[in-house]
Protein backbone atom coordinates (compact mmCIF):
# COMPACT_ATOMS: atom_id res chain seq x y z
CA UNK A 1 4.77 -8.62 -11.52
CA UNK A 2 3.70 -11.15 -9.05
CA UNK A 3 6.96 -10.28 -7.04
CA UNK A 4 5.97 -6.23 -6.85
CA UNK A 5 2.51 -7.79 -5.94
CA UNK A 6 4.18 -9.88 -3.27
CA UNK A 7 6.47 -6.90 -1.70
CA UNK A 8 2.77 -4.88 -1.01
CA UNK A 9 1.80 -7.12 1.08
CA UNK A 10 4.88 -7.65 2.93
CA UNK A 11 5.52 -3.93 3.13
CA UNK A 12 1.86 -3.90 4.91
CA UNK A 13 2.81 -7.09 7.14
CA UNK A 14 6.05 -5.55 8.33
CA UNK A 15 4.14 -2.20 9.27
CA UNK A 16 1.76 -4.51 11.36
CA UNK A 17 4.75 -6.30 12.83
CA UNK A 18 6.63 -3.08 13.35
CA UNK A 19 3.17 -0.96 14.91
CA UNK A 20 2.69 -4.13 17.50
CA UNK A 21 6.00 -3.77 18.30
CA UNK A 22 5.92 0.02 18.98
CA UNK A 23 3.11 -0.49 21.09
CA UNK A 24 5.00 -2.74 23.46
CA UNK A 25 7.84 -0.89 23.58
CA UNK A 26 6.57 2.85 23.31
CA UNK A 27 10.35 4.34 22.89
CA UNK A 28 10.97 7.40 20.64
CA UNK A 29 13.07 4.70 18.41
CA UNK A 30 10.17 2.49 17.55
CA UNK A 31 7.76 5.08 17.37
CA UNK A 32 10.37 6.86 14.12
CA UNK A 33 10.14 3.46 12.85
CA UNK A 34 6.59 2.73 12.75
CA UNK A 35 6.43 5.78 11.45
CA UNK A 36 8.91 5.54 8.51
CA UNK A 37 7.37 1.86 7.62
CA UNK A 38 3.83 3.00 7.78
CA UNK A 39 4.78 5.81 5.21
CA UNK A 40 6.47 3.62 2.98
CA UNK A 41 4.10 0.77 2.81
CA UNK A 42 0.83 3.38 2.52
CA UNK A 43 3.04 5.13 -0.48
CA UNK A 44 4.03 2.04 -1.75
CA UNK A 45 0.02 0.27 -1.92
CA UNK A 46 -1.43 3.47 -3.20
CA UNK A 47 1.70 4.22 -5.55
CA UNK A 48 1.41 -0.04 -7.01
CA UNK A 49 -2.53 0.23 -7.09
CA UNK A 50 -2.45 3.31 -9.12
CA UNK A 51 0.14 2.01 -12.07
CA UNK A 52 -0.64 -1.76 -12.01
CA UNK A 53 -3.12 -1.48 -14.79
CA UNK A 54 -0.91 0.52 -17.19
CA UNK A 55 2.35 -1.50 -16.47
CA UNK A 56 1.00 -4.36 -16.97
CA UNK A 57 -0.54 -3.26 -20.31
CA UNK A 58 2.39 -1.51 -21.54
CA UNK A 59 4.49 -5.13 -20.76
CA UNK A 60 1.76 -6.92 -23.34
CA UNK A 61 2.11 -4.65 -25.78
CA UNK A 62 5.82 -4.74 -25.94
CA UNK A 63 5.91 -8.64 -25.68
CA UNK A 64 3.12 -9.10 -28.33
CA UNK A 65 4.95 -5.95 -30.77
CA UNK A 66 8.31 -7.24 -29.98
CA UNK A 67 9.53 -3.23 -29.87
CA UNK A 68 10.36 -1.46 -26.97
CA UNK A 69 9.44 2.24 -26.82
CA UNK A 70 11.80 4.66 -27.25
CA UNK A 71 11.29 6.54 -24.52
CA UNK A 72 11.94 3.20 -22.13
CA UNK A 73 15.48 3.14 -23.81
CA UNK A 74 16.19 6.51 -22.64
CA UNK A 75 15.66 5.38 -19.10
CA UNK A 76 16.90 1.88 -19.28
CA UNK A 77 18.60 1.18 -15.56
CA UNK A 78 20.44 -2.56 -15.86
CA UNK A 79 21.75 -4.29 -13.00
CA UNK A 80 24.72 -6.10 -13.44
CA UNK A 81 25.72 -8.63 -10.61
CA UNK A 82 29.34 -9.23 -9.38
């Protein structure tokens, strides 16, 4: 969790970083980017703020239970590395 934390706040520093940059610059390039990281790390705050709460509560309950919902199985992405 702390990680997904973490990655809103860098989301919002690189749209800083990015904006400053686009300001110095002013091309058509850096304005699609500011643009594109602005979007992403607004939809990504608002998106993390709104599901935090229920995650995170839906995590405890399957650690303390020891049973995974069935519905979570359905859906069950696992990455494998090389």
């Amino acid at each position: 969790m702390h990680l997904a934390n973490g990655g809103k706040y860098f989301a919002a520093m690189v749209a800083v970083v990015v904006s400053l940059t686009y300001h110095n610059y002013r091309t058509n390039g850096w304005m699609a980017i500011f643009i594109i990281s602005s979007t992403l790390a607004t939809t990504y705050q608002l998106y993390w703020d709104f599901i935090v709460d229920d995650l995170l509560a839906a995590f405890q309950e399957m650690f303390n239970t020891g049973i995974m919902p069935q519905k979570w199985k359905e859906g069950l992405i696992c990455l494998i590395p090389k």
